[in-house]
PDB file of N, CA and C in Angstrom:
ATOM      1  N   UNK A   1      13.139 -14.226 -10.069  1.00  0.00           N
ATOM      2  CA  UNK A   1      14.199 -13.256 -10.005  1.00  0.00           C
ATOM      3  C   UNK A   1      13.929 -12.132  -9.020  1.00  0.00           C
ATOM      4  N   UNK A   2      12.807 -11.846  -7.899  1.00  0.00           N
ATOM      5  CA  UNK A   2      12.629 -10.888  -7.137  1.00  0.00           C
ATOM      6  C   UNK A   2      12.628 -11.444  -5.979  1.00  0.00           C
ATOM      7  N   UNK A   3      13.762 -10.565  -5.850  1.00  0.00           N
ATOM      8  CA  UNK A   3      14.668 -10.592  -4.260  1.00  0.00           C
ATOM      9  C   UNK A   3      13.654 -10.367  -3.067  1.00  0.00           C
ATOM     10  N   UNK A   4      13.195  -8.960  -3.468  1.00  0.00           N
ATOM     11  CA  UNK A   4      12.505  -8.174  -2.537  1.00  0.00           C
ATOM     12  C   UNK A   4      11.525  -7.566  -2.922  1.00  0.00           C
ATOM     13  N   UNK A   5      10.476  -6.728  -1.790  1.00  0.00           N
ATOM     14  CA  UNK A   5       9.741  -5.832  -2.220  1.00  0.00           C
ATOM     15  C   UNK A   5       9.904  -4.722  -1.375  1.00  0.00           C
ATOM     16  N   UNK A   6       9.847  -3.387  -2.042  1.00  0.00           N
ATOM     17  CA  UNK A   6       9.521  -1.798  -1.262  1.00  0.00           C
ATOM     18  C   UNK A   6       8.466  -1.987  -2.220  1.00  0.00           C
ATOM     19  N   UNK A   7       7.591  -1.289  -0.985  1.00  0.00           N
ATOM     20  CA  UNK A   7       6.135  -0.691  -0.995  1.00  0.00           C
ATOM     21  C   UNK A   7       5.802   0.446  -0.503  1.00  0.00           C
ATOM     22  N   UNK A   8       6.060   2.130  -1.348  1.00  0.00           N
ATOM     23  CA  UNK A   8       6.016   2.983  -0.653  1.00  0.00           C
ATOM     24  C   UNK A   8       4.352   3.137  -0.525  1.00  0.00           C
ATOM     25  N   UNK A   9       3.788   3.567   0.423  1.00  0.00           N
ATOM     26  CA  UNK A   9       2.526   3.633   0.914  1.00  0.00           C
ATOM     27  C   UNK A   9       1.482   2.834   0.633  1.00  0.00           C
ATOM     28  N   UNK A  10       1.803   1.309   0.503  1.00  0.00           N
ATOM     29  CA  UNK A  10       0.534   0.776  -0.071  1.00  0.00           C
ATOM     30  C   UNK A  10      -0.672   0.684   1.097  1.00  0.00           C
ATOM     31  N   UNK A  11      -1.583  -0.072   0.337  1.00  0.00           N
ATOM     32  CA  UNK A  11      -2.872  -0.325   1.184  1.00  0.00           C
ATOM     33  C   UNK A  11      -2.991  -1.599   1.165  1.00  0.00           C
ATOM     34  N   UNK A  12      -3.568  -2.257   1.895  1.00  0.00           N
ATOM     35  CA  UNK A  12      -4.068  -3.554   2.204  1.00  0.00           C
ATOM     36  C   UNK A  12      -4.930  -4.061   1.419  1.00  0.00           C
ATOM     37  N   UNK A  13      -6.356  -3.556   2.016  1.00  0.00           N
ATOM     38  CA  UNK A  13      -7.309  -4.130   0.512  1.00  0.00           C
ATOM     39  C   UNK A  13      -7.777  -3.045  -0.236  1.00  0.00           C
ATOM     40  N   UNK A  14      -7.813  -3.477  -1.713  1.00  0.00           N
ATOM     41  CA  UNK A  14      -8.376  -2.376  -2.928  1.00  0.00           C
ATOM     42  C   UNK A  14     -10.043  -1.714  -2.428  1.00  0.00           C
ATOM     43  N   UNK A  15     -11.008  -2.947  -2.290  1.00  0.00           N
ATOM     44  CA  UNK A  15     -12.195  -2.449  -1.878  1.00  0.00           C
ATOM     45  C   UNK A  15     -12.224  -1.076  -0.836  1.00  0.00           C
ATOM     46  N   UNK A  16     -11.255  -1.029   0.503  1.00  0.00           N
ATOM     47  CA  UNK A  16     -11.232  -0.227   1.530  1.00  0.00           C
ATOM     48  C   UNK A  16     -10.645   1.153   1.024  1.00  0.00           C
ATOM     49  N   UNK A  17      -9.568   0.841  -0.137  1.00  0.00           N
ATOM     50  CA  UNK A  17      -9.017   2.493  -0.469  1.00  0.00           C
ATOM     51  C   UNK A  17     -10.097   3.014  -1.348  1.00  0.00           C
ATOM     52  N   UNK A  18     -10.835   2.338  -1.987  1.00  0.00           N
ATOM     53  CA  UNK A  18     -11.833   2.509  -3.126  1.00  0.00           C
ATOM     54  C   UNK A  18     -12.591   3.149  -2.641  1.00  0.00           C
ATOM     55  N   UNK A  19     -13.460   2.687  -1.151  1.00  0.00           N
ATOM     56  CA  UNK A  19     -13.885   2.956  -0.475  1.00  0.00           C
ATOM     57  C   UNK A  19     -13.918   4.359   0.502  1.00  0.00           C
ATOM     58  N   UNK A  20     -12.962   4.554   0.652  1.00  0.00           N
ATOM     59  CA  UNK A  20     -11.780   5.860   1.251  1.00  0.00           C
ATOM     60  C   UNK A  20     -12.327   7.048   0.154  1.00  0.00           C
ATOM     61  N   UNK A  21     -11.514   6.786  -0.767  1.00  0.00           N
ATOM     62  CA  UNK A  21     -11.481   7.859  -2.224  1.00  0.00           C
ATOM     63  C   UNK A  21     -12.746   8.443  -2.529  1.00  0.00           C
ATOM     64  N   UNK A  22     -13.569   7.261  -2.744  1.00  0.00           N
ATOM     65  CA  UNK A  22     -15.072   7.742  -2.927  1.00  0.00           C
ATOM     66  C   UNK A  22     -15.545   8.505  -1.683  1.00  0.00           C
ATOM     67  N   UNK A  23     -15.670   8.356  -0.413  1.00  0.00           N
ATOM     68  CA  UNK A  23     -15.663   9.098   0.723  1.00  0.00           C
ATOM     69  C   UNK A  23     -15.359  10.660   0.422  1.00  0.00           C
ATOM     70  N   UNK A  24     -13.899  10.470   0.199  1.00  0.00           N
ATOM     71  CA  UNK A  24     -13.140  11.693   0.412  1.00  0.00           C
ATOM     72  C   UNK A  24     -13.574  12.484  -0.907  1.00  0.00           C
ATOM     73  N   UNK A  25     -14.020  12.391  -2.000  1.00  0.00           N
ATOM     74  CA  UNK A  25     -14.589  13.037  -2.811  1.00  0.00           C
ATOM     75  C   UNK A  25     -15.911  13.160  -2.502  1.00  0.00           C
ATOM     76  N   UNK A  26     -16.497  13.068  -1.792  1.00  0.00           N
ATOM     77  CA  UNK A  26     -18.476  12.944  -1.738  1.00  0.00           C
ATOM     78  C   UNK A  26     -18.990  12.096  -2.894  1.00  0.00           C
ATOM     79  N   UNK A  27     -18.815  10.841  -2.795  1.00  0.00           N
ATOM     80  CA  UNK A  27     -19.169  10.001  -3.860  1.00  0.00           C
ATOM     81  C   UNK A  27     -20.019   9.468  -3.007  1.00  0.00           C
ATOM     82  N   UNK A  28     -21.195   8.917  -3.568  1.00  0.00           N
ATOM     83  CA  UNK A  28     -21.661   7.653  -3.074  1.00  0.00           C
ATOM     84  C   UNK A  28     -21.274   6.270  -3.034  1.00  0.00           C
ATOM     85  N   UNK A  29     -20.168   5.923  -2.122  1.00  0.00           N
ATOM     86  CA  UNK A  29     -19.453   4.608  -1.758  1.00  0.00           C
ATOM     87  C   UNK A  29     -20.180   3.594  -1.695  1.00  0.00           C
ATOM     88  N   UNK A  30     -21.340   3.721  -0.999  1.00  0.00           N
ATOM     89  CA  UNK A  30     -22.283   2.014  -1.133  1.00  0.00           C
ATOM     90  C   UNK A  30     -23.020   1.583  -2.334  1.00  0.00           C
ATOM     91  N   UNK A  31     -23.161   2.974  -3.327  1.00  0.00           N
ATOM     92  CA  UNK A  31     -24.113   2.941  -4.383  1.00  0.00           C
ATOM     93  C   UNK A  31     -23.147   2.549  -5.707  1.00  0.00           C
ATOM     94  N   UNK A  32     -22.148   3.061  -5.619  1.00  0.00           N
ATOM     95  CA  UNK A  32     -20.068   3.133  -6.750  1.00  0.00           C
ATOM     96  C   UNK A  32     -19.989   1.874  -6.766  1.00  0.00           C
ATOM     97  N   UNK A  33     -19.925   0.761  -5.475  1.00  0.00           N
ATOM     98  CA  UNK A  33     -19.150  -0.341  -5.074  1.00  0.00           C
ATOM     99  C   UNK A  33     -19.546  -1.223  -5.937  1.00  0.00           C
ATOM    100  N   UNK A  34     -20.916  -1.795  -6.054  1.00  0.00           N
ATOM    101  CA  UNK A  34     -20.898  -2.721  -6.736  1.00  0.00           C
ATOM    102  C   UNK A  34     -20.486  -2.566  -8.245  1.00  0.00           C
ATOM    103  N   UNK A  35     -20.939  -1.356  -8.641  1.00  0.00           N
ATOM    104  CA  UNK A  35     -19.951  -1.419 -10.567  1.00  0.00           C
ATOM    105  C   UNK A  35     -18.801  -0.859 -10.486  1.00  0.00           C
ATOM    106  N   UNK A  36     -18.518  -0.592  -9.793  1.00  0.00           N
ATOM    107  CA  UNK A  36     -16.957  -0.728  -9.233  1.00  0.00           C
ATOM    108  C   UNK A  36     -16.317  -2.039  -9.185  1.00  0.00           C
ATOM    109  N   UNK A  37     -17.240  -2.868  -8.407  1.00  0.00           N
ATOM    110  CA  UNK A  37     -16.514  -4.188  -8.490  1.00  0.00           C
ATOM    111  C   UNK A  37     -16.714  -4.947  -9.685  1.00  0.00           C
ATOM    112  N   UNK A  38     -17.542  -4.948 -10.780  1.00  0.00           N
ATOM    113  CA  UNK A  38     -18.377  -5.344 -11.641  1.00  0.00           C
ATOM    114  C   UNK A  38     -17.477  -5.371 -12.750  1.00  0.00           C
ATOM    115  N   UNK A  39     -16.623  -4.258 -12.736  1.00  0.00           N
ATOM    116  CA  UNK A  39     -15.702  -3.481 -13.653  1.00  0.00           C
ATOM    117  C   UNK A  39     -14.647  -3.802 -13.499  1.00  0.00           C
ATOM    118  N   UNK A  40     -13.945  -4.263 -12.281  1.00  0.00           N
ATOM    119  CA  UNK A  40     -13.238  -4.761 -11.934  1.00  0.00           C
ATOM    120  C   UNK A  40     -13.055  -6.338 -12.328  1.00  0.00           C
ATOM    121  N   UNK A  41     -14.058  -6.862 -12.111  1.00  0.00           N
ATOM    122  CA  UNK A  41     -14.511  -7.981 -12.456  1.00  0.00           C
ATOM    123  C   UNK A  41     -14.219  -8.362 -13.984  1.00  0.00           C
ATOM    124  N   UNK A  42     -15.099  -7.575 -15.143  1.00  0.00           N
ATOM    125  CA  UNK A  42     -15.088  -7.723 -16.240  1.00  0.00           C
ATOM    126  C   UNK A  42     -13.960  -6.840 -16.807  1.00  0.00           C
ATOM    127  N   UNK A  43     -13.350  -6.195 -16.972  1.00  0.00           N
ATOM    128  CA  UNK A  43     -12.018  -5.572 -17.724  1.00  0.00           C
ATOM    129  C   UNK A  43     -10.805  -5.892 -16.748  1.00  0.00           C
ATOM    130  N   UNK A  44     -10.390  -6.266 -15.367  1.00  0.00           N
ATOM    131  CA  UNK A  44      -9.482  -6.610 -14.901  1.00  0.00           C
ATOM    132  C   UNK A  44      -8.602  -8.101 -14.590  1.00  0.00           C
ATOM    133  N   UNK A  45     -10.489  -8.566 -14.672  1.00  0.00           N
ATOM    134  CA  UNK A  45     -10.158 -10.118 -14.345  1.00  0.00           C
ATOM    135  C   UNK A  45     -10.083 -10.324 -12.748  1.00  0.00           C
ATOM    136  N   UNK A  46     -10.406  -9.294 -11.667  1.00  0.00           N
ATOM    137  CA  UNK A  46     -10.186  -9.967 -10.551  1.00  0.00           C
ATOM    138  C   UNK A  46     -11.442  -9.011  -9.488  1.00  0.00           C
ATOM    139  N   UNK A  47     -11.501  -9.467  -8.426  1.00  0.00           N
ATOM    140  CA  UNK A  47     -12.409  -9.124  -7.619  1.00  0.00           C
ATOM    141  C   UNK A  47     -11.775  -8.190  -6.748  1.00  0.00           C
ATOM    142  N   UNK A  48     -12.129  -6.860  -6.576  1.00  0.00           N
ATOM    143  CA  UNK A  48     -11.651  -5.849  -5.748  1.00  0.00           C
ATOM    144  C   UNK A  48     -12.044  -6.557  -3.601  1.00  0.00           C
ATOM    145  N   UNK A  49     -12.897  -7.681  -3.965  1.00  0.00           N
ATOM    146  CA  UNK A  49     -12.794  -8.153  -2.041  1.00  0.00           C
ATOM    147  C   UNK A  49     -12.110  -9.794  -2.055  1.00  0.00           C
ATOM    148  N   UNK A  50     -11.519 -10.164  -3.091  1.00  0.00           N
ATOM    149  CA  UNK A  50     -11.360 -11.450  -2.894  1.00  0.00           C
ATOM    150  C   UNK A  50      -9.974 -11.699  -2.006  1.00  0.00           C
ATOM    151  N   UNK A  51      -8.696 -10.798  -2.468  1.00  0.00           N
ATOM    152  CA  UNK A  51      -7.253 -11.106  -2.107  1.00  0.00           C
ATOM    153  C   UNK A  51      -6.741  -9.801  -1.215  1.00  0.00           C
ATOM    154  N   UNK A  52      -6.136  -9.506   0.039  1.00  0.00           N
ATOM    155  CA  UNK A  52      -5.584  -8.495   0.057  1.00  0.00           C
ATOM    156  C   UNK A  52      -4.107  -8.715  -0.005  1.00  0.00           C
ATOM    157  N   UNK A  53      -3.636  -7.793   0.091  1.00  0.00           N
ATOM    158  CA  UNK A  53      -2.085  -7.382   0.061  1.00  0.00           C
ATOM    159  C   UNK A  53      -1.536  -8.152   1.346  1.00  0.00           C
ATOM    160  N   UNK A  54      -2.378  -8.097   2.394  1.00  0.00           N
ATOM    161  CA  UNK A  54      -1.448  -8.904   3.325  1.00  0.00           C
ATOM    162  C   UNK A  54      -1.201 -10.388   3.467  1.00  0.00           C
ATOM    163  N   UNK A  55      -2.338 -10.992   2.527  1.00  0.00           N
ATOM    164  CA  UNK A  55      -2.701 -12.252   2.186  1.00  0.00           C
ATOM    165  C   UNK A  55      -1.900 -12.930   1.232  1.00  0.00           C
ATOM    166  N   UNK A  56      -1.788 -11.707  -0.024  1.00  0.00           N
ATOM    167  CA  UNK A  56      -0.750 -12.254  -0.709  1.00  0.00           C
ATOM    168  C   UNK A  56       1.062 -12.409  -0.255  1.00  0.00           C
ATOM    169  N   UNK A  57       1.411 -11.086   0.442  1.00  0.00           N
ATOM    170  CA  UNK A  57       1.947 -11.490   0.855  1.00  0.00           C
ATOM    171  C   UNK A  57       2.477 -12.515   2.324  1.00  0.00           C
ATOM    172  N   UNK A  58       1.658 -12.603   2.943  1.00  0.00           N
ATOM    173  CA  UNK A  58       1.855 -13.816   3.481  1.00  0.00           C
ATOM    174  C   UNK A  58       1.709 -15.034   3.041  1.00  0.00           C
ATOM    175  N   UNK A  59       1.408 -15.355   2.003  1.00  0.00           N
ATOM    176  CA  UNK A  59       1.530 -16.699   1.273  1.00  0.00           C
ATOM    177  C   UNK A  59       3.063 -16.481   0.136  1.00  0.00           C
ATOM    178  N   UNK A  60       3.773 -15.832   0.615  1.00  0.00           N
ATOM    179  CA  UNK A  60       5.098 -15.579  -0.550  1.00  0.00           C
ATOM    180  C   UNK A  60       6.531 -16.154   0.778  1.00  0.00           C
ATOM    181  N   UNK A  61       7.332 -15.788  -0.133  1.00  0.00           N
ATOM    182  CA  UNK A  61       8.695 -15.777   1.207  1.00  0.00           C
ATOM    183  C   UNK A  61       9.271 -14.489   0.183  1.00  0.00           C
ATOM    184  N   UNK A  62       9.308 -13.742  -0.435  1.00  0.00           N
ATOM    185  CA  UNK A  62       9.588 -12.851  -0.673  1.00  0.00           C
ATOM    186  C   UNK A  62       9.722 -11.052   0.445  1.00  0.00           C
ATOM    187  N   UNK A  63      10.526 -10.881   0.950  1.00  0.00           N
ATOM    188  CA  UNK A  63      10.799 -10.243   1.750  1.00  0.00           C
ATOM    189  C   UNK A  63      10.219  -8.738   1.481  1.00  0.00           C
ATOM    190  N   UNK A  64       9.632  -8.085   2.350  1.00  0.00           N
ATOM    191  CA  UNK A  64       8.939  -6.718   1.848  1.00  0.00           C
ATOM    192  C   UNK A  64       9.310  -5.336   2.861  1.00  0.00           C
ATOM    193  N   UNK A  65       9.433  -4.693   2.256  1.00  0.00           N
ATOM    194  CA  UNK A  65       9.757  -3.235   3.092  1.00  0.00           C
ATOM    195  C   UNK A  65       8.545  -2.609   2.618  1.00  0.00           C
ATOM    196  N   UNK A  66       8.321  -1.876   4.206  1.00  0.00           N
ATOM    197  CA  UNK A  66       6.937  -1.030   3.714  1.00  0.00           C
ATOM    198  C   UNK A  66       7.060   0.511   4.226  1.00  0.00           C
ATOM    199  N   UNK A  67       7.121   1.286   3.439  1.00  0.00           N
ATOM    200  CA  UNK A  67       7.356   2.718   3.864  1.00  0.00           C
ATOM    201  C   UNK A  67       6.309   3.548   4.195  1.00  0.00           C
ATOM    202  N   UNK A  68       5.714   3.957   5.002  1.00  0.00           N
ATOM    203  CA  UNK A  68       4.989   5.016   5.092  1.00  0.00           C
ATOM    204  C   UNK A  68       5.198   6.461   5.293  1.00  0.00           C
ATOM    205  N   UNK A  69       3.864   7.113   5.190  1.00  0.00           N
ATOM    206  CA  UNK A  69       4.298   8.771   5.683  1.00  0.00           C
ATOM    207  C   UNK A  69       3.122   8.918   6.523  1.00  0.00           C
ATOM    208  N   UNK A  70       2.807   8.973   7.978  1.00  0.00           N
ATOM    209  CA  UNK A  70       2.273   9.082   9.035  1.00  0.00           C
ATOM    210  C   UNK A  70       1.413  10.297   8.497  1.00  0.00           C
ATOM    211  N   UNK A  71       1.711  11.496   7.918  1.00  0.00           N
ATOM    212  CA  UNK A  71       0.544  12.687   7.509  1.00  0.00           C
ATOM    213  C   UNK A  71       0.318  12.387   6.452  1.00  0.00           C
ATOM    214  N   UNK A  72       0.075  10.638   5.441  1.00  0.00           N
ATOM    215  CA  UNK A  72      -0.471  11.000   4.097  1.00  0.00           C
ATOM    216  C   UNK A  72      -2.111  10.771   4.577  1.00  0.00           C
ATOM    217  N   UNK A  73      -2.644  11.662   3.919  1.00  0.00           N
ATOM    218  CA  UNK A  73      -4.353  11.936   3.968  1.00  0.00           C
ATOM    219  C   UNK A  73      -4.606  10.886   2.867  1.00  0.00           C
ATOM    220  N   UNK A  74      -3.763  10.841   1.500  1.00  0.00           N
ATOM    221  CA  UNK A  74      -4.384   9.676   0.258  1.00  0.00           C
ATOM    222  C   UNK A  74      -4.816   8.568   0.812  1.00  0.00           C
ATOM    223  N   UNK A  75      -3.561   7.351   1.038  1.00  0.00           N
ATOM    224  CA  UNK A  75      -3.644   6.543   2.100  1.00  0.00           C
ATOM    225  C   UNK A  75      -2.929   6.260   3.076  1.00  0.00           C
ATOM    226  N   UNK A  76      -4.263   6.690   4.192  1.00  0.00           N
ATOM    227  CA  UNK A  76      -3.654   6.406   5.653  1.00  0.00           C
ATOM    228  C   UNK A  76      -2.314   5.514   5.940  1.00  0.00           C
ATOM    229  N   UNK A  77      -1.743   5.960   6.989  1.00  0.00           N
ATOM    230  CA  UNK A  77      -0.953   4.829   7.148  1.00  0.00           C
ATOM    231  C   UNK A  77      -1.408   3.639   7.517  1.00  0.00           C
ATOM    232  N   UNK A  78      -2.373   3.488   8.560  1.00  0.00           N
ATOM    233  CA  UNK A  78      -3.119   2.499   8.715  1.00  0.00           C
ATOM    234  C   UNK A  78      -3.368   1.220   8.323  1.00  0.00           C
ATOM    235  N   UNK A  79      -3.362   2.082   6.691  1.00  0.00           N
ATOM    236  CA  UNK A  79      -4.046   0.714   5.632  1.00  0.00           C
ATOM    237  C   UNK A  79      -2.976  -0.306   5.348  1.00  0.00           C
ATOM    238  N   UNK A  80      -1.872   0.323   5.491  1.00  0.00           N
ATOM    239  CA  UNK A  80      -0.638  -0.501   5.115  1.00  0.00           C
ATOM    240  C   UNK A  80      -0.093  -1.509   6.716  1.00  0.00           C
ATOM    241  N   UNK A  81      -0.404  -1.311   8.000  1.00  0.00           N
ATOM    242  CA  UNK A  81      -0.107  -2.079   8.821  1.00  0.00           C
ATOM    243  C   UNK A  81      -0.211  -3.369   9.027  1.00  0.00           C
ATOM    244  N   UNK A  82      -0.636  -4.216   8.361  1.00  0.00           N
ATOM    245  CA  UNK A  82      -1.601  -5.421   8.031  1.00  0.00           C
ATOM    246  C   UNK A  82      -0.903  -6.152   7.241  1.00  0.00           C
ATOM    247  N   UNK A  83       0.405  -5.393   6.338  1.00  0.00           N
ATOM    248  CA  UNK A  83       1.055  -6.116   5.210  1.00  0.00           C
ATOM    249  C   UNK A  83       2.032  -6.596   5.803  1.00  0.00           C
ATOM    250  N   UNK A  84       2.684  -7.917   5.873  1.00  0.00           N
ATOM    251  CA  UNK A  84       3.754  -8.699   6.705  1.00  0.00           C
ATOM    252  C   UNK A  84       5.067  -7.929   6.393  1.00  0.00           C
ATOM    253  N   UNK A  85       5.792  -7.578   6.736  1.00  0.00           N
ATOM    254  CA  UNK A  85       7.382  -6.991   6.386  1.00  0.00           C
ATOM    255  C   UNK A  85       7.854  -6.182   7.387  1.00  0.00           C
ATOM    256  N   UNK A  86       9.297  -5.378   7.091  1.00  0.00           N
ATOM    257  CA  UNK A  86       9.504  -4.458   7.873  1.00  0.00           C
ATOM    258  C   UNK A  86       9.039  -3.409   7.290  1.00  0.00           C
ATOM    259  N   UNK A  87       8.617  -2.532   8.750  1.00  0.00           N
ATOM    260  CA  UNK A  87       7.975  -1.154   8.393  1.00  0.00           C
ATOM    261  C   UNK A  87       8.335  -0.200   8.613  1.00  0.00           C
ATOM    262  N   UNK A  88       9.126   0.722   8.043  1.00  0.00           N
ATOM    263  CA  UNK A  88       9.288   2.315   8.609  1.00  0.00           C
ATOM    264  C   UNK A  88       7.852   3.053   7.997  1.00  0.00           C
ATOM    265  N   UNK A  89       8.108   3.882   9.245  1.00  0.00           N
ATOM    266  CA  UNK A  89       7.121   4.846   9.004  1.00  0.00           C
ATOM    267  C   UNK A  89       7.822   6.721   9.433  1.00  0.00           C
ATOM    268  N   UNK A  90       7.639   7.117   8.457  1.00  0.00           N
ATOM    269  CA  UNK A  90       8.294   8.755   8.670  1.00  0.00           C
ATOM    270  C   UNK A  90       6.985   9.653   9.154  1.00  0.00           C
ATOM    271  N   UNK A  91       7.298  10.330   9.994  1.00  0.00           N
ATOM    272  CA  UNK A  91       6.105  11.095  10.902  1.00  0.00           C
ATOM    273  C   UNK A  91       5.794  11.992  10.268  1.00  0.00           C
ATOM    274  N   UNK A  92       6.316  12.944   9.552  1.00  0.00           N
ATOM    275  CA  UNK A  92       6.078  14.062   8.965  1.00  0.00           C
ATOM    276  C   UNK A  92       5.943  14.053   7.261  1.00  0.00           C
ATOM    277  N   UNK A  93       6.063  12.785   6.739  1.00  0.00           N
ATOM    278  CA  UNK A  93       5.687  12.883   5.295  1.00  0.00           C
ATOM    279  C   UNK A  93       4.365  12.198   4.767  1.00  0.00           C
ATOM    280  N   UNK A  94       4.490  12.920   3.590  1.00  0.00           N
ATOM    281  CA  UNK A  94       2.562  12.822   3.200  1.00  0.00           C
ATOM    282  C   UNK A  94       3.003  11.512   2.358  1.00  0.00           C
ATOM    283  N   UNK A  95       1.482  11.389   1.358  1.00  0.00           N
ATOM    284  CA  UNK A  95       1.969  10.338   0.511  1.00  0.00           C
ATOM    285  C   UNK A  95       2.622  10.303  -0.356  1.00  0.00           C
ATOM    286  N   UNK A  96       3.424   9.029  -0.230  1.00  0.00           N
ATOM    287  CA  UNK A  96       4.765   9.086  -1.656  1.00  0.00           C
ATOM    288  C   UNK A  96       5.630  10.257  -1.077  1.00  0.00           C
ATOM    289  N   UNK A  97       5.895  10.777   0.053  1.00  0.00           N
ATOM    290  CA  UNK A  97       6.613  11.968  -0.241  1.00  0.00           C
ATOM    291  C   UNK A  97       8.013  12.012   0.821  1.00  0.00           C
ATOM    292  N   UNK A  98       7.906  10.414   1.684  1.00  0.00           N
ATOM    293  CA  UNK A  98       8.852  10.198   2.538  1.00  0.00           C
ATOM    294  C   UNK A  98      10.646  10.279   2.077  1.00  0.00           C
ATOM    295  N   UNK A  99      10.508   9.800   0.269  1.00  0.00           N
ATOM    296  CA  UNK A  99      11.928  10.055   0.209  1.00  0.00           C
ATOM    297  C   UNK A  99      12.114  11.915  -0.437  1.00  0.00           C
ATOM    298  N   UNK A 100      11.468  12.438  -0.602  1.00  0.00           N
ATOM    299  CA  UNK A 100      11.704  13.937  -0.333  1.00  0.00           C
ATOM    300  C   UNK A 100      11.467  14.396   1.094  1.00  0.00           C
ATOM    301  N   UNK A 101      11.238  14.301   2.171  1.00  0.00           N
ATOM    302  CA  UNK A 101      11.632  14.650   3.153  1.00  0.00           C
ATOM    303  C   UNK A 101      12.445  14.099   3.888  1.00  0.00           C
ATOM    304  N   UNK A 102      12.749  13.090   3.789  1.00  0.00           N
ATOM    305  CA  UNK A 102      14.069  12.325   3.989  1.00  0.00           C
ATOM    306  C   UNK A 102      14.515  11.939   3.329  1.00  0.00           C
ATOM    307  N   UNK A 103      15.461  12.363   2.376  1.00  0.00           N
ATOM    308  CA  UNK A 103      16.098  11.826   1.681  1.00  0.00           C
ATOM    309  C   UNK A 103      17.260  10.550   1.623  1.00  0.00           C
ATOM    310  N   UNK A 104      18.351  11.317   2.628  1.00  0.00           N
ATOM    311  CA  UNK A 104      19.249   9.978   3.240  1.00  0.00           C
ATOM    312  C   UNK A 104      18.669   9.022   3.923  1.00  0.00           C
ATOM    313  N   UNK A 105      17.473   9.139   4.986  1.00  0.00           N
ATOM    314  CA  UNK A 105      17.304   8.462   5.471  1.00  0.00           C
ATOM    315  C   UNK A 105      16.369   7.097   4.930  1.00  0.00           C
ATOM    316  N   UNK A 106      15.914   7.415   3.957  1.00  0.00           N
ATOM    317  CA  UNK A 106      15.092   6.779   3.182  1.00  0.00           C
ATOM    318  C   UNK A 106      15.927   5.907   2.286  1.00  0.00           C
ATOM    319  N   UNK A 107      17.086   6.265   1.386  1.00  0.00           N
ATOM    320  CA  UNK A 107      18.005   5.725   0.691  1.00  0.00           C
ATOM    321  C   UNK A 107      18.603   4.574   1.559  1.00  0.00           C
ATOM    322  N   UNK A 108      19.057   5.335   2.576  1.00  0.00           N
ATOM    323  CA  UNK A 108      19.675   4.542   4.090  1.00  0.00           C
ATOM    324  C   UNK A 108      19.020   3.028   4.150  1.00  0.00           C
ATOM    325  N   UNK A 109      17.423   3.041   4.376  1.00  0.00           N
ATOM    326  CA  UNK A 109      17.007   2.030   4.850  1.00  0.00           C
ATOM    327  C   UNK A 109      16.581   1.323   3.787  1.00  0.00           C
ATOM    328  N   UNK A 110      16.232   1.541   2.367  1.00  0.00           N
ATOM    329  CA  UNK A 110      16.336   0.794   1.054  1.00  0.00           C
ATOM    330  C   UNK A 110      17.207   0.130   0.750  1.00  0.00           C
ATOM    331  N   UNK A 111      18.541   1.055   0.658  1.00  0.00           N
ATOM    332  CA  UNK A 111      20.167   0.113   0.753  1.00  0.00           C
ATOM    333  C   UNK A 111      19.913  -0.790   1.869  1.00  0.00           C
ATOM    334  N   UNK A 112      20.012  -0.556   2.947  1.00  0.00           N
ATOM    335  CA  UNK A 112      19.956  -1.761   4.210  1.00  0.00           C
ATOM    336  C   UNK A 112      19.158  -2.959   3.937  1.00  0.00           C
ATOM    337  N   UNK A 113      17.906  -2.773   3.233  1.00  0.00           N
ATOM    338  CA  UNK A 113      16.930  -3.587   3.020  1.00  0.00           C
ATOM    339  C   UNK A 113      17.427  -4.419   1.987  1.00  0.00           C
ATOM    340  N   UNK A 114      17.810  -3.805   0.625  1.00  0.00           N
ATOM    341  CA  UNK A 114      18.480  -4.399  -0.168  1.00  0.00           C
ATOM    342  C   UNK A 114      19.655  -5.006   0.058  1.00  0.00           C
ATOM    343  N   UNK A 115      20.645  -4.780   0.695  1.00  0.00           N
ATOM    344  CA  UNK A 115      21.647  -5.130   1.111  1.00  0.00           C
ATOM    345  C   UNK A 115      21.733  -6.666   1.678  1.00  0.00           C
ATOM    346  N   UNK A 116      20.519  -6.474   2.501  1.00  0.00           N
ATOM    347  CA  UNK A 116      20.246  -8.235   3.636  1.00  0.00           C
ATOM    348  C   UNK A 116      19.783  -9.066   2.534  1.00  0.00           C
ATOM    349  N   UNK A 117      19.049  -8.877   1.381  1.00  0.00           N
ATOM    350  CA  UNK A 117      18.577  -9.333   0.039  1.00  0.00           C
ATOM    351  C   UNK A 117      19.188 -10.500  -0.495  1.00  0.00           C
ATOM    352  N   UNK A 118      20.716 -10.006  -1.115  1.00  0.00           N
ATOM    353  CA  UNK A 118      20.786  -9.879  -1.978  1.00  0.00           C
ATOM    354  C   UNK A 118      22.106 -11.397  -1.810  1.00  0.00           C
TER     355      UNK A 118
END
């Protein structure tokens, strides 16, 4: 039953934002990772390096919109370039924050997206 996907700011692979976060807090990232993944492993059921986002979706036909905000510091835009779909990207919004600074324009290209869908 799913038409489509919007993805406002995702990331590509879990390991790399994990990776990021711990950074950006002064964590120790190489020392976190493995019971990080461990944990992942045992209460999630899946491996934080096995699948990324662009992998999965390129093995789908499920159609994806990917939104970014060019100034989010959480996650880069970057991380999300890698995921197969169409991509807007808004220059001036942080993360998650593209449909408050654009409001119409953001609605605009969701309807459009949905629209070719459906």
């Amino acid at each position: 039953n799913v038409r489509c996907i919007i993805a406002d700011s995702p990331y590509d692979s879990a390991a790399e934002i994990i990776a990021k976060v711990a950074k950006d807090r002064k964590l120790p990232a190489g020392i976190l990772m493995p019971f990080i993944a461990l944990a992942a492993r045992l209460y999630g059921g899946f491996s934080i390096y096995e699948k990324t986002a662009s992998e999965a979706v390129s093995s789908s036909d499920i159609p994806v919109l990917v939104i970014h905000g060019q100034r989010d510091a959480f996650v880069p835009s970057y991380m999300s370039k890698n995921i197969p779909g169409k991509h807007i990207i808004f220059s001036d919004a942080d993360h998650c924050m593209s449909c408050m600074v654009h409001p119409e324009e953001y609605d605009k290209q969701i309807m459009d997206f949905i629209g070719t869908k459906s």
